[in-house]
N, C-alpha and C. Protein backbone atom coordinates (compact mmCIF):
# COMPACT_ATOMS: atom_id res chain seq x y z
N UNK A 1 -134.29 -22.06 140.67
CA UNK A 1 -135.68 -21.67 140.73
C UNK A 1 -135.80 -20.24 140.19
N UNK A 2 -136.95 -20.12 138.95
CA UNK A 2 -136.36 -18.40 138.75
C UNK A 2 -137.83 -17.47 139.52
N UNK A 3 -137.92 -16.61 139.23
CA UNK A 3 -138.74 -15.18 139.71
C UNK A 3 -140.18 -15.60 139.60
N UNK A 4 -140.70 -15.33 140.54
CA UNK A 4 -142.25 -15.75 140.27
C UNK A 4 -142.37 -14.30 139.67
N UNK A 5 -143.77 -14.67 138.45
CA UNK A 5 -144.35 -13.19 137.85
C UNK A 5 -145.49 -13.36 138.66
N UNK A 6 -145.38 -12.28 139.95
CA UNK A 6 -146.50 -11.49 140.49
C UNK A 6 -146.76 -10.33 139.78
N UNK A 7 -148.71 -10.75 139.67
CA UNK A 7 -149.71 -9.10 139.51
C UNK A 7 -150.34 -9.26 140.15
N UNK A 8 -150.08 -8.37 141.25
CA UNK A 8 -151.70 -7.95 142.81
C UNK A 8 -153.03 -7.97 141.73
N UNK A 9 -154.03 -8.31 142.38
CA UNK A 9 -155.32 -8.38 141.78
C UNK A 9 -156.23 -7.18 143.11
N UNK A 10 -156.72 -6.56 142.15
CA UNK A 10 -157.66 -5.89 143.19
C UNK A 10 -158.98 -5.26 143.21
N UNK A 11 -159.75 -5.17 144.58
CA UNK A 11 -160.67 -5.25 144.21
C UNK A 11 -160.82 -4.06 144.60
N UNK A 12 -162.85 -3.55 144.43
CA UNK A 12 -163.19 -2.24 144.95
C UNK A 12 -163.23 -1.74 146.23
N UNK A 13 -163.09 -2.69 147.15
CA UNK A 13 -162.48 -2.15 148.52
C UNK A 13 -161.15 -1.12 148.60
N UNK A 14 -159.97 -2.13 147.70
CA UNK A 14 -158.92 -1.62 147.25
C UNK A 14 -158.73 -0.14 146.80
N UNK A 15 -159.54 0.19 146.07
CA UNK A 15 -159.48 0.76 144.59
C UNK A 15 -160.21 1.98 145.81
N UNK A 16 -161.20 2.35 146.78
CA UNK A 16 -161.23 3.32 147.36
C UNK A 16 -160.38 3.76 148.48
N UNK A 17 -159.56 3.37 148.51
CA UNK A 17 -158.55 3.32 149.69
C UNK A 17 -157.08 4.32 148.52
N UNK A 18 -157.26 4.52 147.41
CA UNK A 18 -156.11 5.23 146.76
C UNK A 18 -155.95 6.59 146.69
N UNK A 19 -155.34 7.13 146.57
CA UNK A 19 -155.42 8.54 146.27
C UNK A 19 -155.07 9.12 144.64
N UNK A 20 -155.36 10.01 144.10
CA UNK A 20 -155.43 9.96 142.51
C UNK A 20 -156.33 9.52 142.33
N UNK A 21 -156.18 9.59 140.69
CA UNK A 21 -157.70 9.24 140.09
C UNK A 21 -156.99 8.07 138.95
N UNK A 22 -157.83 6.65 139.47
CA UNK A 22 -157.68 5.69 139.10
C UNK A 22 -158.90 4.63 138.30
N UNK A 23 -157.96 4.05 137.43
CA UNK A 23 -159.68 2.92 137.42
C UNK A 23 -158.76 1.43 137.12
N UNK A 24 -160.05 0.63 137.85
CA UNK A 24 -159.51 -0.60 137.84
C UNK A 24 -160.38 -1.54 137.24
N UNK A 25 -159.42 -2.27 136.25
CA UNK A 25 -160.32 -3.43 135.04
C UNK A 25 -159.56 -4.60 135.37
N UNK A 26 -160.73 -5.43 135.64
CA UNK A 26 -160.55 -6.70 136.02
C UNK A 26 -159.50 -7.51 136.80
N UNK A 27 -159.38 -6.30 137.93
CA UNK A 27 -158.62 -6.09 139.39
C UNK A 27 -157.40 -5.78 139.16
N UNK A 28 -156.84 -5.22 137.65
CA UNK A 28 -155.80 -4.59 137.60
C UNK A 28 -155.72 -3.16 137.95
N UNK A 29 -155.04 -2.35 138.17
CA UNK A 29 -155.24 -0.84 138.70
C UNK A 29 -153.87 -0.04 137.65
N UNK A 30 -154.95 0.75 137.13
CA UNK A 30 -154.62 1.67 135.93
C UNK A 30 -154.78 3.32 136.70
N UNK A 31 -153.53 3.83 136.46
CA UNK A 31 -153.44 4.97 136.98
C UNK A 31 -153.91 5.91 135.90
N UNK A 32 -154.67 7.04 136.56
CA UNK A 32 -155.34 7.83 135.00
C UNK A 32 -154.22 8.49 134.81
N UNK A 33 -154.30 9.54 132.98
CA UNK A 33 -153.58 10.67 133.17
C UNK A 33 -153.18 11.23 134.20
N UNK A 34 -152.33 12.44 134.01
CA UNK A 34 -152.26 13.47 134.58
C UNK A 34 -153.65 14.26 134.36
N UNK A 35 -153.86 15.83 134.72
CA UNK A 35 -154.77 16.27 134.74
C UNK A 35 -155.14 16.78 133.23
N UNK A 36 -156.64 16.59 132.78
CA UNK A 36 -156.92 16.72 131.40
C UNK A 36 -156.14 17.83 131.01
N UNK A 37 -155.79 17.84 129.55
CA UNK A 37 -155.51 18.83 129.26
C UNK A 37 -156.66 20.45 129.17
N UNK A 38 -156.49 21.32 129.00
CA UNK A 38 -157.81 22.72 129.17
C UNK A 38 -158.29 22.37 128.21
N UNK A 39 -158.03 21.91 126.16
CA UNK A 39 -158.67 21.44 125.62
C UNK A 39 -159.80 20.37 125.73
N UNK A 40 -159.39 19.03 126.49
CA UNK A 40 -159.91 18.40 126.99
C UNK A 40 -161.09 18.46 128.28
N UNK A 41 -160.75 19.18 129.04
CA UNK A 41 -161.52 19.58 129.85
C UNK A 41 -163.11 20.70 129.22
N UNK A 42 -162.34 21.59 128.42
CA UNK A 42 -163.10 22.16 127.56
C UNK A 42 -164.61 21.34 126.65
N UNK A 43 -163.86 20.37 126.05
CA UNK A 43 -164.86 19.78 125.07
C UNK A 43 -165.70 18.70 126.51
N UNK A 44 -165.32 18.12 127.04
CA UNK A 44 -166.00 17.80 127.98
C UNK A 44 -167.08 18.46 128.86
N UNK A 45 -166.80 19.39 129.16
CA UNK A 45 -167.73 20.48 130.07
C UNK A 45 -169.01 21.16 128.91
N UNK A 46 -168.33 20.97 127.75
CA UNK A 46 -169.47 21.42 126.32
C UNK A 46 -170.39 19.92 126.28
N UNK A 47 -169.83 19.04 126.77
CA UNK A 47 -170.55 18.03 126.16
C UNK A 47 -171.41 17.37 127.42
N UNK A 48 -171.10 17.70 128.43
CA UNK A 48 -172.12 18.04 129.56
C UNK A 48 -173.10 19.47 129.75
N UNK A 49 -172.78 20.38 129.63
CA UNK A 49 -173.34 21.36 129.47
C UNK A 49 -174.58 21.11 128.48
N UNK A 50 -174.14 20.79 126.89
CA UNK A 50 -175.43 20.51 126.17
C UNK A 50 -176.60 19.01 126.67
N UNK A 51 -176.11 18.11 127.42
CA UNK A 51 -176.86 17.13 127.39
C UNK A 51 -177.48 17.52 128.64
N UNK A 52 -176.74 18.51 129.74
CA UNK A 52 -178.05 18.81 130.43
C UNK A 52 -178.76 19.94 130.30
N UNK A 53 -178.90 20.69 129.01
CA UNK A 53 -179.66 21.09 128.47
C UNK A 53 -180.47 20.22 127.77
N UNK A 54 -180.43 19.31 127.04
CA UNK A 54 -181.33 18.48 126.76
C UNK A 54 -181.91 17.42 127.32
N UNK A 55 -181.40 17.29 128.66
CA UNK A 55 -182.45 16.44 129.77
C UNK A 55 -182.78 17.24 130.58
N UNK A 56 -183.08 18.34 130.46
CA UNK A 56 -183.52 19.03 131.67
C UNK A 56 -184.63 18.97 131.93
N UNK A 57 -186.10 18.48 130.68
CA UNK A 57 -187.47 17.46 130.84
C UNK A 57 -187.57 16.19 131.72
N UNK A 58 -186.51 15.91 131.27
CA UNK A 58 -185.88 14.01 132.00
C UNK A 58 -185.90 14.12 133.44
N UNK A 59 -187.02 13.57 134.28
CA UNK A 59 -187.15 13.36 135.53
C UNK A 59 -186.07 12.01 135.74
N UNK A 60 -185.86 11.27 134.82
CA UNK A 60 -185.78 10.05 135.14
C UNK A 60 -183.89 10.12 134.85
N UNK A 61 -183.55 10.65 133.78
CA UNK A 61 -182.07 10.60 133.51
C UNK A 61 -181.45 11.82 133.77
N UNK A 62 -179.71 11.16 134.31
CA UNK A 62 -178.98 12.29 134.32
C UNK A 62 -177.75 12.32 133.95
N UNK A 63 -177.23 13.23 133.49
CA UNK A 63 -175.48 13.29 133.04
C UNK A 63 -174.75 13.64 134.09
N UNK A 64 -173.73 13.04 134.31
CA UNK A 64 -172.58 13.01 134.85
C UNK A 64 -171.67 13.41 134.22
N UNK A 65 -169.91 13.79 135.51
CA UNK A 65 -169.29 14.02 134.43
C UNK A 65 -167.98 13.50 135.14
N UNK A 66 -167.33 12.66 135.03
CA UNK A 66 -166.21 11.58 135.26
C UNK A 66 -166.42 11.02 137.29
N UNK A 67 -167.50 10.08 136.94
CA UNK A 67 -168.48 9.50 138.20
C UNK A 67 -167.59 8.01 137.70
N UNK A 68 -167.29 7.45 139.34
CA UNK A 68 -167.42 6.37 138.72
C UNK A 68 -168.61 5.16 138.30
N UNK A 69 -168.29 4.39 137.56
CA UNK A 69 -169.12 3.60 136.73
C UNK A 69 -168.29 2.09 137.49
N UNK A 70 -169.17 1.55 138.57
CA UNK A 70 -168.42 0.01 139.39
C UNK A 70 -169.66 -0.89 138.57
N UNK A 71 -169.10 -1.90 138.32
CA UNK A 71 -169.22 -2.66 136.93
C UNK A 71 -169.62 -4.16 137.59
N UNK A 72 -168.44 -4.33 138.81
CA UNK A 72 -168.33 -5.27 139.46
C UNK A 72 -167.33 -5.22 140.66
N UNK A 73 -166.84 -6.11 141.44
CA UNK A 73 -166.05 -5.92 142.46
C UNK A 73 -164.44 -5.54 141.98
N UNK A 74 -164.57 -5.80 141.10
CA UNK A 74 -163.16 -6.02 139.77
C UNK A 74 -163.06 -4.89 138.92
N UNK A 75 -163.94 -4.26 138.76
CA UNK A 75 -163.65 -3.32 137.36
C UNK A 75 -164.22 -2.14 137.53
N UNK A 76 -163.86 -1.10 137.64
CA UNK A 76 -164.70 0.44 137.73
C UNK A 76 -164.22 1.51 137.14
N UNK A 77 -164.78 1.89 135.95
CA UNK A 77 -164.47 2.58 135.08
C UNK A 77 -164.74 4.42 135.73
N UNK A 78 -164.14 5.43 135.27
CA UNK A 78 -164.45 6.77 135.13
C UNK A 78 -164.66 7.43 133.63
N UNK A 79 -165.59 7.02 132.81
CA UNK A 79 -165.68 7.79 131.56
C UNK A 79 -165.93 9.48 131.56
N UNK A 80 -165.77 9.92 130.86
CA UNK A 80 -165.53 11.81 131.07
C UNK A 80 -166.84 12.35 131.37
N UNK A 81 -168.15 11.33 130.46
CA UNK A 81 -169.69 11.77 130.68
C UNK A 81 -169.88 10.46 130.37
N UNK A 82 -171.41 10.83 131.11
CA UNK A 82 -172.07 9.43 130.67
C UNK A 82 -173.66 10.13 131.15
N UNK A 83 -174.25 9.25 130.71
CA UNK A 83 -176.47 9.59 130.91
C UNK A 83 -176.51 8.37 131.22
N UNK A 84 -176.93 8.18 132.66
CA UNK A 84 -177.54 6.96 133.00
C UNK A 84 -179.18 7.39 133.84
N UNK A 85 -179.59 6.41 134.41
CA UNK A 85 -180.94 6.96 134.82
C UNK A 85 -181.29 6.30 136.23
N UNK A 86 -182.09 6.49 136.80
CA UNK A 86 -182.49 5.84 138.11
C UNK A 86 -180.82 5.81 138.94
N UNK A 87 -180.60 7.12 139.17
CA UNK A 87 -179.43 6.90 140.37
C UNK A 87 -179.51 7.82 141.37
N UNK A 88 -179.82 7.16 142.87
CA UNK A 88 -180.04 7.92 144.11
C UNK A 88 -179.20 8.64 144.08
N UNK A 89 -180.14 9.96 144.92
CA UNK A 89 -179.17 11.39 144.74
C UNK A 89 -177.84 11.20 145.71
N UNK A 90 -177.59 10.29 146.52
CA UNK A 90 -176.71 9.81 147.21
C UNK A 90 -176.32 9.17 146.93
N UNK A 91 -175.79 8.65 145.69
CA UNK A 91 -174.80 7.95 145.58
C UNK A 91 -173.55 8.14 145.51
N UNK A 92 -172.21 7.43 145.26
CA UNK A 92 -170.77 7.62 145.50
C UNK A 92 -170.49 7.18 144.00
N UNK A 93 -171.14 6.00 143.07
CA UNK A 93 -170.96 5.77 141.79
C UNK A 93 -172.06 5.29 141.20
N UNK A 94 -172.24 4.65 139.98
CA UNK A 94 -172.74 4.65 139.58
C UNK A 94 -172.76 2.89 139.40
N UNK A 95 -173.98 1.94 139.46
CA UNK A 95 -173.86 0.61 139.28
C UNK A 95 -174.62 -0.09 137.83
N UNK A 96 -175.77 1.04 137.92
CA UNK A 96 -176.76 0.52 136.50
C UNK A 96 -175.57 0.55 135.02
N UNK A 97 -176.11 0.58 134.01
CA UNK A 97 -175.33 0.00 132.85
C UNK A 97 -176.27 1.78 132.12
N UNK A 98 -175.16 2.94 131.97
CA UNK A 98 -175.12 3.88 131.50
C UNK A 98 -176.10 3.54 130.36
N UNK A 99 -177.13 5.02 129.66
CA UNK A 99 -177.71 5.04 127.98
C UNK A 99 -176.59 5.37 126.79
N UNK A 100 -175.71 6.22 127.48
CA UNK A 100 -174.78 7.11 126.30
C UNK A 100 -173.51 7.22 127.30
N UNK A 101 -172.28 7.10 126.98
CA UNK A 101 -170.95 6.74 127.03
C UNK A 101 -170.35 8.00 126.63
N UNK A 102 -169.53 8.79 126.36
CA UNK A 102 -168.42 10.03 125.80
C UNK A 102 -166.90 9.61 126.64
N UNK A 103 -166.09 9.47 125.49
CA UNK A 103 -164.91 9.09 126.20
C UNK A 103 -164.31 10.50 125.34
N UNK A 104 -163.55 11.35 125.89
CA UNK A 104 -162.63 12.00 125.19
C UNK A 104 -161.18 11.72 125.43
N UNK A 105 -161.05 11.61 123.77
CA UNK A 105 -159.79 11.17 123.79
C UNK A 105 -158.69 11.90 123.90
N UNK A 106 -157.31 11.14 124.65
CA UNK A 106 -155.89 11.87 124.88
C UNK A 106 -154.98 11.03 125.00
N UNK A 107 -153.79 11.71 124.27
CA UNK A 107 -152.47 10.50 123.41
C UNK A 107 -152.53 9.69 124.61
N UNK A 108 -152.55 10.09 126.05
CA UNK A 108 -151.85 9.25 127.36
C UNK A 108 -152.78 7.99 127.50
N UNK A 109 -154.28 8.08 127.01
CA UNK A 109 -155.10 6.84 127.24
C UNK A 109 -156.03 6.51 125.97
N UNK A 110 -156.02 6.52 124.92
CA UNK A 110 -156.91 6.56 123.80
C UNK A 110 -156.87 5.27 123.16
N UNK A 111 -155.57 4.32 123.73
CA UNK A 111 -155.57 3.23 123.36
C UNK A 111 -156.07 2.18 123.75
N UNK A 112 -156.60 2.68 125.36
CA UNK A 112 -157.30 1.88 126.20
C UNK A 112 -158.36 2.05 126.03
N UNK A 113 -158.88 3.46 125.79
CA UNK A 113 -160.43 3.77 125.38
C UNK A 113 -160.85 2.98 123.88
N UNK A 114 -159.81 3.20 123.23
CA UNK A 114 -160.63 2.25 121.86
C UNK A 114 -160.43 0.78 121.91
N UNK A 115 -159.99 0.30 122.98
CA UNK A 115 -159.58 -1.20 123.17
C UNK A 115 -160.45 -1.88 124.24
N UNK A 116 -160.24 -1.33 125.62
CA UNK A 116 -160.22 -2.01 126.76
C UNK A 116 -161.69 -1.68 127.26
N UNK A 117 -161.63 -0.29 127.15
CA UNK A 117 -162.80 0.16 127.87
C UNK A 117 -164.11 0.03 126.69
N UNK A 118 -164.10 0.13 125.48
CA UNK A 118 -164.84 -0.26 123.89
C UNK A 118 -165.18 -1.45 124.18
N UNK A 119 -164.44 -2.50 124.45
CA UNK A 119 -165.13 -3.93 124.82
C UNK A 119 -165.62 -4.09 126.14
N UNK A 120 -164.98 -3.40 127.39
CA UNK A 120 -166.26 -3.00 128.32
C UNK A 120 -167.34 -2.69 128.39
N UNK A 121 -167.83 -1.69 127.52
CA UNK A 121 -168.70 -0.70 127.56
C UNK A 121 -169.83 -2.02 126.65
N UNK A 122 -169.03 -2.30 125.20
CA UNK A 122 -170.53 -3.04 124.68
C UNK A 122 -170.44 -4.07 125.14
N UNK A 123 -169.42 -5.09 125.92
CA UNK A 123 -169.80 -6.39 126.70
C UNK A 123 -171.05 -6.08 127.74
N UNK A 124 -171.14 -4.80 128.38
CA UNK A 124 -172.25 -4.28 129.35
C UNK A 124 -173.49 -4.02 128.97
N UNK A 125 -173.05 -3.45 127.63
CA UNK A 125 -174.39 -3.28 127.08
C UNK A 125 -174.61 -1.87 126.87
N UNK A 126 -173.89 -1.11 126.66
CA UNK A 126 -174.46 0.53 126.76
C UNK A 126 -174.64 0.57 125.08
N UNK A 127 -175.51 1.46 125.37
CA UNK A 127 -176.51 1.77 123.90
C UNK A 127 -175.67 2.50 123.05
N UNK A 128 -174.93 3.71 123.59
CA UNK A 128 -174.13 4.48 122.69
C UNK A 128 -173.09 4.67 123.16
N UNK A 129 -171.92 4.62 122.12
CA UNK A 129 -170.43 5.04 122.78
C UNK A 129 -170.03 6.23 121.97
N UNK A 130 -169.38 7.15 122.61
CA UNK A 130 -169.36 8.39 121.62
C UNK A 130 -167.71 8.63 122.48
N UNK A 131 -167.00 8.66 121.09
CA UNK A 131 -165.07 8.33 121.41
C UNK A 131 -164.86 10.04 120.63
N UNK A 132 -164.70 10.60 121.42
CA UNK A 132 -164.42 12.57 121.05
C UNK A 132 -162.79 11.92 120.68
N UNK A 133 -162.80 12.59 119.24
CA UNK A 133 -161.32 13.21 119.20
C UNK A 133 -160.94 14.23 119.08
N UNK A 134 -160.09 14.87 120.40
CA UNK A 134 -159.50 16.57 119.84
C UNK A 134 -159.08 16.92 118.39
N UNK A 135 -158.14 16.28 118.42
CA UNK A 135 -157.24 16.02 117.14
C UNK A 135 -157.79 15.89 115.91
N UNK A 136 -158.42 15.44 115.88
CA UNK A 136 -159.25 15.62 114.50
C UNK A 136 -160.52 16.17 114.29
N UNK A 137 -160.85 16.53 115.49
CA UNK A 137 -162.19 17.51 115.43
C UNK A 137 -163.66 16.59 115.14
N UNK A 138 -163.23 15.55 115.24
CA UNK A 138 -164.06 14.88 114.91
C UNK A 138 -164.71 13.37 116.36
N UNK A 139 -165.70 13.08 116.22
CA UNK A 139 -166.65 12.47 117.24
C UNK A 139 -166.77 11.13 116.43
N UNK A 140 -166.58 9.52 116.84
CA UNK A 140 -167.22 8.16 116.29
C UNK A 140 -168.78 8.38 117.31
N UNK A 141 -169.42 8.16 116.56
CA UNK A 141 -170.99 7.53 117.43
C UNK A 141 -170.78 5.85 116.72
N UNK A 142 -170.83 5.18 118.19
CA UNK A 142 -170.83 3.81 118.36
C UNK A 142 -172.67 3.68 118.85
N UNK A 143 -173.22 2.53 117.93
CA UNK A 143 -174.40 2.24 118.20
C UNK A 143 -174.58 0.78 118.48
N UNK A 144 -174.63 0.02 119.59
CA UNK A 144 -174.88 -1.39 119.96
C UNK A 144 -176.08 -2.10 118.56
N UNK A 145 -175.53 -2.78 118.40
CA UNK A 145 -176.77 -3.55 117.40
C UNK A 145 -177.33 -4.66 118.03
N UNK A 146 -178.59 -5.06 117.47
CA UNK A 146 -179.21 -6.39 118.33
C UNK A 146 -178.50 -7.27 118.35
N UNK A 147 -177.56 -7.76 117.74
CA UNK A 147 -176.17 -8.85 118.11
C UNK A 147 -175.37 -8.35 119.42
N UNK A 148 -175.73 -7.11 119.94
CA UNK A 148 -174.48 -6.92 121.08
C UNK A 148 -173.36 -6.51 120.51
N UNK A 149 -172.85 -5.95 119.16
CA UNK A 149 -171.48 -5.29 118.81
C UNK A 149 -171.64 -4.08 118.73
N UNK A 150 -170.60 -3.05 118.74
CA UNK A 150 -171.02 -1.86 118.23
C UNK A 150 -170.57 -1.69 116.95
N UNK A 151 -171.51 -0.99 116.17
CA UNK A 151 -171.23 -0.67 115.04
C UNK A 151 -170.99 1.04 114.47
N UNK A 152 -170.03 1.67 113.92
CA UNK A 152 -169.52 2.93 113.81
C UNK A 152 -170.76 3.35 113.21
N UNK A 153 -171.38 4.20 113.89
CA UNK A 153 -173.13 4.42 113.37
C UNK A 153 -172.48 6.47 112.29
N UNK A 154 -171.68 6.98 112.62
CA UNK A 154 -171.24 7.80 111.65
C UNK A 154 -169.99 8.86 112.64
N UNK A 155 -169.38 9.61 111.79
CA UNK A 155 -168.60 10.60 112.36
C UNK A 155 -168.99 11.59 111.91
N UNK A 156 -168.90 12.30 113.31
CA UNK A 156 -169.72 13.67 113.69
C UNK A 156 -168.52 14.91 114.03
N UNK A 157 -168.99 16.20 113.72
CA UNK A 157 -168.13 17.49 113.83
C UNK A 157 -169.46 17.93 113.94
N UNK A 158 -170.19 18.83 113.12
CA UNK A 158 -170.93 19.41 113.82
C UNK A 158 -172.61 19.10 113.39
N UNK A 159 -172.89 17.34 113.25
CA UNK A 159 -174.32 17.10 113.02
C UNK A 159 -175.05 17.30 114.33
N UNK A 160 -176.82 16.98 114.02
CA UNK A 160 -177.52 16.56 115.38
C UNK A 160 -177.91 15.37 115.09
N UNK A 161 -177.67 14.99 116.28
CA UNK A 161 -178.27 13.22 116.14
C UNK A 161 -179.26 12.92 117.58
N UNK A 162 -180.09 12.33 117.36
CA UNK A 162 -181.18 12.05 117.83
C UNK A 162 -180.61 10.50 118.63
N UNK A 163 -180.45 10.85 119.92
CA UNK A 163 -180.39 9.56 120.75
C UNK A 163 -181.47 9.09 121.33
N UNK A 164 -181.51 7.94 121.12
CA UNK A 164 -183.33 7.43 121.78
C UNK A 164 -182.92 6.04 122.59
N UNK A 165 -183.90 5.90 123.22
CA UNK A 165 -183.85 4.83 124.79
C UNK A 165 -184.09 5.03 125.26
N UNK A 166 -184.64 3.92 126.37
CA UNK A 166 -186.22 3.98 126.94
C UNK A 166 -186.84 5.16 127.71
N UNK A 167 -186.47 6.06 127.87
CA UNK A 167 -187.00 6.94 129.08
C UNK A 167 -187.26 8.24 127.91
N UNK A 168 -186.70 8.37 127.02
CA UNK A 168 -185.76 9.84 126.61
C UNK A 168 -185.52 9.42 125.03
N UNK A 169 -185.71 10.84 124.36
CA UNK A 169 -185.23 11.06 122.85
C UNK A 169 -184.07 12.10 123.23
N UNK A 170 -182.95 12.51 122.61
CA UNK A 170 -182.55 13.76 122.63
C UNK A 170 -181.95 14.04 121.61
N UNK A 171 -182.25 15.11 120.99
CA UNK A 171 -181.34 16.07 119.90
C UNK A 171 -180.01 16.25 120.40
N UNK A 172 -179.19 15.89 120.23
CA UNK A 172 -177.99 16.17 120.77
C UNK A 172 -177.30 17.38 119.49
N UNK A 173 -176.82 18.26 119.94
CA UNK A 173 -176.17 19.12 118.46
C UNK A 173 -174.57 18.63 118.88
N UNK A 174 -173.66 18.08 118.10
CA UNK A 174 -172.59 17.90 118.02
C UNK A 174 -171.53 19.03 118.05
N UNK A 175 -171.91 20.13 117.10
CA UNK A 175 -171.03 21.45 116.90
C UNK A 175 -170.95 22.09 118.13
N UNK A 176 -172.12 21.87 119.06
CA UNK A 176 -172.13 22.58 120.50
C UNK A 176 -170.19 21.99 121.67
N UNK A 177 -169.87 20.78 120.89
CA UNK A 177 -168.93 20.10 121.95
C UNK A 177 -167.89 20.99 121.60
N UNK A 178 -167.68 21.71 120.01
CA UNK A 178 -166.34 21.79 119.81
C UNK A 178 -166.20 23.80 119.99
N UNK A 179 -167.13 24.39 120.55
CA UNK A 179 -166.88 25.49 120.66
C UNK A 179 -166.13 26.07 121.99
């Protein structure tokens, strides 16, 4: 008789009971990095910093900045930022389906971000995915099309691009992430 192949499946009961910072897709449990790198942390805190400068009109939306995103009982993502809208000031995560996505990327998870969590994000439905690369200084803006795919809408260093959906327009300046 040989080895059974066990994988624990788990759910979000599970998944708050850990210590570290984890996320779990489709009751598998993925341990994050280590702690961002200061680069990383850097372009992140720029790329929150400007979007809540540009919702600071927005009664209705707000940026976050690595909240979790519970999807289902199975899957709960932590993206670095995200703009979602209608979320009680008490909440613990986040359940609605985010406007704008920012994953910044790092060698330890970038393969999951352009794979795992990329077909998460537009199977859900989020309007924009925006995949930061340190390394090349450069930003993909992912734009959902009426088919439900995303399509590489351009690469950004230091344009402004105008995000729109339902609540909210925003100028976003790109060059603001990389200073």
């Amino acid at each position: 008789m040989g080895a059974v192949d066990y994988q624990p499946h788990y759910s979000y009961k599970d998944y708050l009971q850990w210590e570290g910072d984890w996320e779990l897709i489709n009751g598998t449990a993925f341990a994050m990095a280590p702690a961002p790198s200061v680069e990383h942390q850097d372009i992140s805190g720029n790329i929150l910093a400007e979007m809540k400068k540009k919702l600071k009109q927005c009664e209705n939306c707000k940026v976050l900045m690595e909240v979790d995103y519970k999807i289902d009982e199975h899957t709960t993502l932590r993206p670095d930022v995200l703009v979602a809208s209608k979320i009680p000031a008490n909440a613990n995560y986040i359940d609605n389906i985010p406007k704008i996505i920012f994953e910044v990327l790092s060698p330890s998870t970038k393969l999951k971000d352009r794979t795992v969590k990329f077909q998460i994000y537009q199977n859900q439905g989020v309007r924009y995915l925006v995949l930061v690369d340190p390394k090349s200084g450069l930003a993909e803006l992912y734009t959902l099309s009426s088919k439900g795919v995303y399509l590489l809408s351009d690469e950004l260093k230091e344009e402004n691009v105008t995000f729109e959906f339902d609540e909210c327009s925003i100028d976003f300046d790109f060059g603001a992430i990389w200073e």
